[in-house]
Protein backbone atom coordinates (compact mmCIF):
# COMPACT_ATOMS: atom_id res chain seq x y z
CA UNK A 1 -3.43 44.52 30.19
CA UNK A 2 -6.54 42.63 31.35
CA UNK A 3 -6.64 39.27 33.23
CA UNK A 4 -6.09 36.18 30.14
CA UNK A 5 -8.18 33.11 30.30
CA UNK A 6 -7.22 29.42 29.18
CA UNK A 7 -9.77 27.00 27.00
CA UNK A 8 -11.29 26.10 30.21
CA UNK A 9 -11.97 29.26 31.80
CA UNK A 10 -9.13 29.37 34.02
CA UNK A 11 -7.08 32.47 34.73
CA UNK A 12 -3.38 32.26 33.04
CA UNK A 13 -0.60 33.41 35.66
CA UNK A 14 2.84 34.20 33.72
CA UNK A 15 5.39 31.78 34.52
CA UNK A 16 8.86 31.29 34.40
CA UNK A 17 8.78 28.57 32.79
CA UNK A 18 7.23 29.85 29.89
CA UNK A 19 3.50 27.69 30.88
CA UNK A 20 1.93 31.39 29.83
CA UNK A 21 2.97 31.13 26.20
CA UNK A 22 3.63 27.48 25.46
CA UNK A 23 1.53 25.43 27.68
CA UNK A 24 4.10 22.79 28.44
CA UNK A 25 7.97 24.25 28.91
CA UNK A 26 8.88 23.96 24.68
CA UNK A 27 11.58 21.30 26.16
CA UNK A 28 12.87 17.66 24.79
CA UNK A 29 11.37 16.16 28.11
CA UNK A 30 7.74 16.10 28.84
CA UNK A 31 6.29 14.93 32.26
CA UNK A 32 3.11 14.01 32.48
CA UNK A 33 3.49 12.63 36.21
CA UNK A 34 3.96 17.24 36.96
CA UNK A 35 0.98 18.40 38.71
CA UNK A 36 0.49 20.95 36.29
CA UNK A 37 0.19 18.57 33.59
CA UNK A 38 -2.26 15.80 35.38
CA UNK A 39 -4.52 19.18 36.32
CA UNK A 40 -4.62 19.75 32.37
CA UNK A 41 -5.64 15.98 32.09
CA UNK A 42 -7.89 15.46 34.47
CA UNK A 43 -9.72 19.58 32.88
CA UNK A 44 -9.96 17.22 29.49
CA UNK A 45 -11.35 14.02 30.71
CA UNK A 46 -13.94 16.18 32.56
CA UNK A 47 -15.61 17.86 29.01
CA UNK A 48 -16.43 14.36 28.70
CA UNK A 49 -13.87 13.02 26.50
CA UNK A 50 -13.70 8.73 26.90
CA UNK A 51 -11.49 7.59 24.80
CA UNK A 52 -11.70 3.69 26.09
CA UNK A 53 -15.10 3.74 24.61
CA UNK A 54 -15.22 2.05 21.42
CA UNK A 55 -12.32 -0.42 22.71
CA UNK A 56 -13.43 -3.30 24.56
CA UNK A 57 -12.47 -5.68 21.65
CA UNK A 58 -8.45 -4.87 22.32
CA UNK A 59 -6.25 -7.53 22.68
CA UNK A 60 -3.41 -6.62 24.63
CA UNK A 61 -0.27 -9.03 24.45
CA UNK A 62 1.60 -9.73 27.54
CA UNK A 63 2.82 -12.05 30.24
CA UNK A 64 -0.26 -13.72 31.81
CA UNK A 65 0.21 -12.51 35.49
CA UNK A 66 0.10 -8.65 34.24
CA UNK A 67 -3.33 -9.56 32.08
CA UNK A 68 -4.53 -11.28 34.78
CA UNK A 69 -4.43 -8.64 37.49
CA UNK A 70 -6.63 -6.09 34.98
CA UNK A 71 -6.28 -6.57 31.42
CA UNK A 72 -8.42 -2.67 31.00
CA UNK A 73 -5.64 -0.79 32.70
CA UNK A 74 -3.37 -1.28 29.75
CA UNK A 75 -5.22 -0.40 26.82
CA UNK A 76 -3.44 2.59 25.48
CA UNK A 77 -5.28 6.06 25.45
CA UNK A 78 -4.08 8.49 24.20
CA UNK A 79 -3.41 11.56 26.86
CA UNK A 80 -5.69 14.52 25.45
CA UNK A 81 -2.83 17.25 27.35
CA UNK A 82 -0.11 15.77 24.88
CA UNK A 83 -2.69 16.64 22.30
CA UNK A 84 -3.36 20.28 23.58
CA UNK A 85 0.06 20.95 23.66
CA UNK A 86 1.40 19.05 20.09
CA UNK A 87 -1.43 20.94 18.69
CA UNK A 88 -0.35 24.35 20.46
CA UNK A 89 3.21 24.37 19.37
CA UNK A 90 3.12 22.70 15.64
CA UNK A 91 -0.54 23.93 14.12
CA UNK A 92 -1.36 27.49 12.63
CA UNK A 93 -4.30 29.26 13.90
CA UNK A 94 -7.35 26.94 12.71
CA UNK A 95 -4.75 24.91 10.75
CA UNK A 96 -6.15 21.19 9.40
CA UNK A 97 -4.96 18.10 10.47
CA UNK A 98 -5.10 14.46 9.60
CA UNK A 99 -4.43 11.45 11.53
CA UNK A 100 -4.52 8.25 9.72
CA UNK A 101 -4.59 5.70 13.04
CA UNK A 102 -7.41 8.08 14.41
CA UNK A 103 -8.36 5.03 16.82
CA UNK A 104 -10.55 6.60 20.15
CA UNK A 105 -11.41 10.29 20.41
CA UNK A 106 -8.83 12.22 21.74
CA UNK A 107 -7.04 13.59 19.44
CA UNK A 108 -10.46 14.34 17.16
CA UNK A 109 -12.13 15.86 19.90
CA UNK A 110 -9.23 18.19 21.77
CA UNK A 111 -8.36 19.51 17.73
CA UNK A 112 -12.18 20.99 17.20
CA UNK A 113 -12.24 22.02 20.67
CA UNK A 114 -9.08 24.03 20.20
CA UNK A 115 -10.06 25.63 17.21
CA UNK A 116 -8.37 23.42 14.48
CA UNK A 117 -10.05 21.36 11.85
CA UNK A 118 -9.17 17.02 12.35
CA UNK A 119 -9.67 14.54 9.74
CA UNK A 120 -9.04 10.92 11.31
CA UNK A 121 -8.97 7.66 9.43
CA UNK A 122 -9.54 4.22 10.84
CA UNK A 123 -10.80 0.84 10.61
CA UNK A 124 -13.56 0.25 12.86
CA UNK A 125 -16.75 1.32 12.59
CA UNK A 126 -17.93 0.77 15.81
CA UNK A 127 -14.82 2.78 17.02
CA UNK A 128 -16.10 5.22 14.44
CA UNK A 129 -19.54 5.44 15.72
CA UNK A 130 -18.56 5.80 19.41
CA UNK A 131 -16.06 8.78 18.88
CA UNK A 132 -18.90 10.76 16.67
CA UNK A 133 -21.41 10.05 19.49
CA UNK A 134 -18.93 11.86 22.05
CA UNK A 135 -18.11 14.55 20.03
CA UNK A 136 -21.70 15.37 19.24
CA UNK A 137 -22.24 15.18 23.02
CA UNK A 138 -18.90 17.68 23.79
CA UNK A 139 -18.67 20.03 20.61
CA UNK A 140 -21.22 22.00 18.64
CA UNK A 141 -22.77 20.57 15.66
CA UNK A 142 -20.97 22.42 12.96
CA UNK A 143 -17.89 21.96 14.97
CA UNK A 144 -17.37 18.74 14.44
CA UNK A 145 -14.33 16.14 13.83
CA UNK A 146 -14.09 14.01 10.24
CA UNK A 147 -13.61 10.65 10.60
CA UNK A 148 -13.53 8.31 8.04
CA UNK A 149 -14.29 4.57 8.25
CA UNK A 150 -11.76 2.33 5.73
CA UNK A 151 -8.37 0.96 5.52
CA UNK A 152 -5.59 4.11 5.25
CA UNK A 153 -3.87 2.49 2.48
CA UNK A 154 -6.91 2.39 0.20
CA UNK A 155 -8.52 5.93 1.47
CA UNK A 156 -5.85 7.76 1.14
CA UNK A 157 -5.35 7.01 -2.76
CA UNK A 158 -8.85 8.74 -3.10
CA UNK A 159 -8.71 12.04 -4.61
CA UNK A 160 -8.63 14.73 -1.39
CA UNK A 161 -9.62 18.73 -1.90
CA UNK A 162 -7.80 19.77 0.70
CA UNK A 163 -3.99 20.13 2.04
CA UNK A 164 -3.03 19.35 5.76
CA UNK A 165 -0.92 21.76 8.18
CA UNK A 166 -0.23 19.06 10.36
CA UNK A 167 0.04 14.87 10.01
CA UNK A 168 -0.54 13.50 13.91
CA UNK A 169 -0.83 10.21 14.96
CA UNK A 170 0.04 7.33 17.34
CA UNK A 171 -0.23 4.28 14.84
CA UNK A 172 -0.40 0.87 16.28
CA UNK A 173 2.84 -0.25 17.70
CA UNK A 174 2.81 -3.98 15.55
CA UNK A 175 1.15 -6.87 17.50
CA UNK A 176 1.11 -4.89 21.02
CA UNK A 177 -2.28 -4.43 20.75
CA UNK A 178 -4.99 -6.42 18.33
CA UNK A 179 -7.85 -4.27 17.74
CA UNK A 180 -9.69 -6.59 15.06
CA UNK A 181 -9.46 -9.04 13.27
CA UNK A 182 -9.86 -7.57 9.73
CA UNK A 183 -7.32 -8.84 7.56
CA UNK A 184 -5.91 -5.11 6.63
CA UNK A 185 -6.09 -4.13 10.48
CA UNK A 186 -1.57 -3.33 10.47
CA UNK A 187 -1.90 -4.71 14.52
CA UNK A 188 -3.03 -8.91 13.16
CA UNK A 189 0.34 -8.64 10.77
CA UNK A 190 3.47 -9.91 11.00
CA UNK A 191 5.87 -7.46 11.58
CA UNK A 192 7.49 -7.06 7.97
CA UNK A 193 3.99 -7.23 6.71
CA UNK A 194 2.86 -4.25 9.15
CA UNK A 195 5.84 -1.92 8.40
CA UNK A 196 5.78 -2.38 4.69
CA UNK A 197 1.85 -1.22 4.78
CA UNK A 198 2.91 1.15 7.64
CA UNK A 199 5.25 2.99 5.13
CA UNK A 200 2.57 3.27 2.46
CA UNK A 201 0.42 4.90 4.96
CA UNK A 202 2.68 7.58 5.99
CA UNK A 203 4.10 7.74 2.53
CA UNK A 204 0.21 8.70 1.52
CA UNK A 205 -0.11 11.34 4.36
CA UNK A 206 2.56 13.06 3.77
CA UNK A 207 1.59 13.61 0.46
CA UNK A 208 -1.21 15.55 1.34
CA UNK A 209 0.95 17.47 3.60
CA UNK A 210 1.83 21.45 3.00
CA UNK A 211 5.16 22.62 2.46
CA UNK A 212 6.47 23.72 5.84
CA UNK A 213 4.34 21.62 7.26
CA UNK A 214 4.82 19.12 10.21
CA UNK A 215 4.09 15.78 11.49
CA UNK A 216 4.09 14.14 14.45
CA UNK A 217 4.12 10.43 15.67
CA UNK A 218 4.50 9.45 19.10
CA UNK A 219 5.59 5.99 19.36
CA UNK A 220 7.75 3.21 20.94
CA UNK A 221 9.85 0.57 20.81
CA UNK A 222 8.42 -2.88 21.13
CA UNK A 223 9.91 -6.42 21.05
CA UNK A 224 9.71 -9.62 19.14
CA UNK A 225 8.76 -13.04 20.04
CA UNK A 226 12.50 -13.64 21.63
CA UNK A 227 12.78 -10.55 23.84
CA UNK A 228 14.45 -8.60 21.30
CA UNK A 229 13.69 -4.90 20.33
CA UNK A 230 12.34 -4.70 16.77
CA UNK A 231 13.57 -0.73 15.80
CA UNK A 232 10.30 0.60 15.52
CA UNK A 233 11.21 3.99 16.32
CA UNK A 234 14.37 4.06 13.43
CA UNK A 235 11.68 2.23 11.48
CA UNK A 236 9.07 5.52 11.69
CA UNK A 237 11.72 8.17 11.17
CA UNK A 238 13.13 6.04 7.76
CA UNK A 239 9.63 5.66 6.83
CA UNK A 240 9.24 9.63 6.92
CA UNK A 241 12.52 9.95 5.57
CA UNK A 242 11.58 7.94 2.74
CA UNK A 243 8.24 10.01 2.27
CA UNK A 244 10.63 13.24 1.76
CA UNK A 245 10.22 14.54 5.30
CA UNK A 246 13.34 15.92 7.07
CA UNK A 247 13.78 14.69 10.77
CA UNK A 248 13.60 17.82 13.06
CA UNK A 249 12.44 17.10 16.60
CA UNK A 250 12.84 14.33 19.04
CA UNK A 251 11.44 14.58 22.50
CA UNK A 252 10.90 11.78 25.07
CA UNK A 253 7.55 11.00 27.02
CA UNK A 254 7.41 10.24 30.48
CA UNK A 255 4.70 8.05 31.36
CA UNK A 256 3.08 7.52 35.36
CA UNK A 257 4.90 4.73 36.70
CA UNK A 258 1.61 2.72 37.64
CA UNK A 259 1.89 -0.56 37.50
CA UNK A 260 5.77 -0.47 36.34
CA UNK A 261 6.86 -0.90 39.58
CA UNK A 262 5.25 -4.44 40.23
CA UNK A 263 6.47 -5.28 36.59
CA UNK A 264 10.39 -4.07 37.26
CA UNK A 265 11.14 -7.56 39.42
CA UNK A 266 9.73 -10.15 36.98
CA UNK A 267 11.37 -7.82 34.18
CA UNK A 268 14.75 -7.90 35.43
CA UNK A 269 14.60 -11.84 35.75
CA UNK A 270 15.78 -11.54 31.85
CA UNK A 271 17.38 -7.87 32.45
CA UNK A 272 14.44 -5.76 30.94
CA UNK A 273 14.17 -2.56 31.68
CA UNK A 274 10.25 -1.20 32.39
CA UNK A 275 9.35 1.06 29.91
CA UNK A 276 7.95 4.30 31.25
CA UNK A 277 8.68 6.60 28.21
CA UNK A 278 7.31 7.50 25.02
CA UNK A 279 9.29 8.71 21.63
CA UNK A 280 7.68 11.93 20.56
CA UNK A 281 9.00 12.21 16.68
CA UNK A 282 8.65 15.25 14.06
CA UNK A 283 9.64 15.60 11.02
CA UNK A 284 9.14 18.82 8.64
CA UNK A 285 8.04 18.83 5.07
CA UNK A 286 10.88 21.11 2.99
């Protein structure tokens, strides 16, 4: 057998630990601090993919010493090698998938690359505008990502000619992180507001979702005005439940410790822990 190449042009060596076939060891524990996974990173970000773009508007909520050091750092974006591999192990061969929190262009951008065929949703049309200028500048023209401009909620009742293979998303966790202030934007709500709208929105996805089918939020936990964590994460796999999913995967995120260890000592003045994980959640459509 001849020498096998990657997306990117680089040589695949078999490995032990199964990196030939799956990408990412197929375990409940993904690393992103390995070397193996920053080099699949850092091969992303270099295509040209800038997810920040698009986000300059985000307000991030947090004690003012952290914002004040360098309020940019926190914006979330999305890593495009959780992408690469989600997509890898849960998507048929040039399978379709929707996302309806599309937010920057990761997740657009890495699915087209790869093969698939993404259809994101979300509220900003300057967002919008700046992911469809990147992939225009990354992917060929009749390879492109759909993205829609509109509220979820109201989109998704509209009548849709196709069925999904895969549902994939990291919504907005609550108030973290205001992008607008549109009044249907979930992140400006209270946080019974936002859930009951966030179940309608994955209630609507789902529906367009194939039998045998999966989805895939990654999310986590955040806390209230008091200290206290909310349940977010119980929250999202009810709110599949409730859209007729079954819950079939769990795995857990590890994120670069960055600035968590300058955070830990004025944390653990009220005894919180620094969160350095993710909740990687999938459910399957019987």
């Amino acid at each position: 057998m001849g020498k096998q190449f990657d997306l990117f042009g680089e040589e695949i060596i078999k490995d032990p630990l199964l990196r030939d076939k799956f990408i990412e060891p197929p375990f409940s524990v993904l690393d992103t601090k390995s070397g193996s996974w920053q080099k699949r990173k850092l091969l992303w970000k270099a295509i040209g993919i800038k997810s920040e773009v698009g986000r300059d508007s985000v307000v991030i909520h947090m004690d003012s010493k952290a914002k004040a050091k360098n309020t940019a750092e926190y914006i979330s974006i999305f890593d495009p090698a959780l992408a690469e591999v989600l997509y890898h192990w849960f998507v048929p061969e040039g399978g379709n998938i929707i996302d309806p929190f599309a937010g920057g262009s990761v997740r657009g951008i890495v699915a087209n690359y790869m093969g698939y065929k993404y259809t994101g949703i979300d509220l900003r049309q300057e967002q919008i505008d700046s992911n469809r200028e990147q992939a225009h500048d990354i992917l060929p023209a009749n390879n492109q990502p759909n993205w829609y401009v509109g509220d979820s909620n109201q989109v998704l009742d509209g009548a849709w000619q196709r069925d999904f293979d895969f549902v994939f998303s990291c919504p907005p966790y609550s108030d973290l992180e205001v992008y607008s202030d549109l009044p249907e934007d979930l992140s400006t709500m209270t946080y019974p507001d936002f859930i009951s709208v966030y179940r309608s929105i994955i209630k609507k996805t789902c529906r367009l979702l194939k039998t045998g089918g999966f989805a895939c939020f990654v999310v986590g936990e955040i806390r209230d005005k008091r200290g206290n964590y909310v349940g977010f994460v119980p929250d999202t796999i009810q709110a599949f439940r409730n859209a007729g999913l079954e819950y079939y995967n769990e795995a857990v995120l590890l994120n670069p410790i960055a600035s968590a260890s300058m955070r830990a000592d004025g944390n653990m003045k009220n005894k919180k822990l620094v969160k350095i994980h993710q909740n990687i959640l999938v459910f399957i459509k019987p």
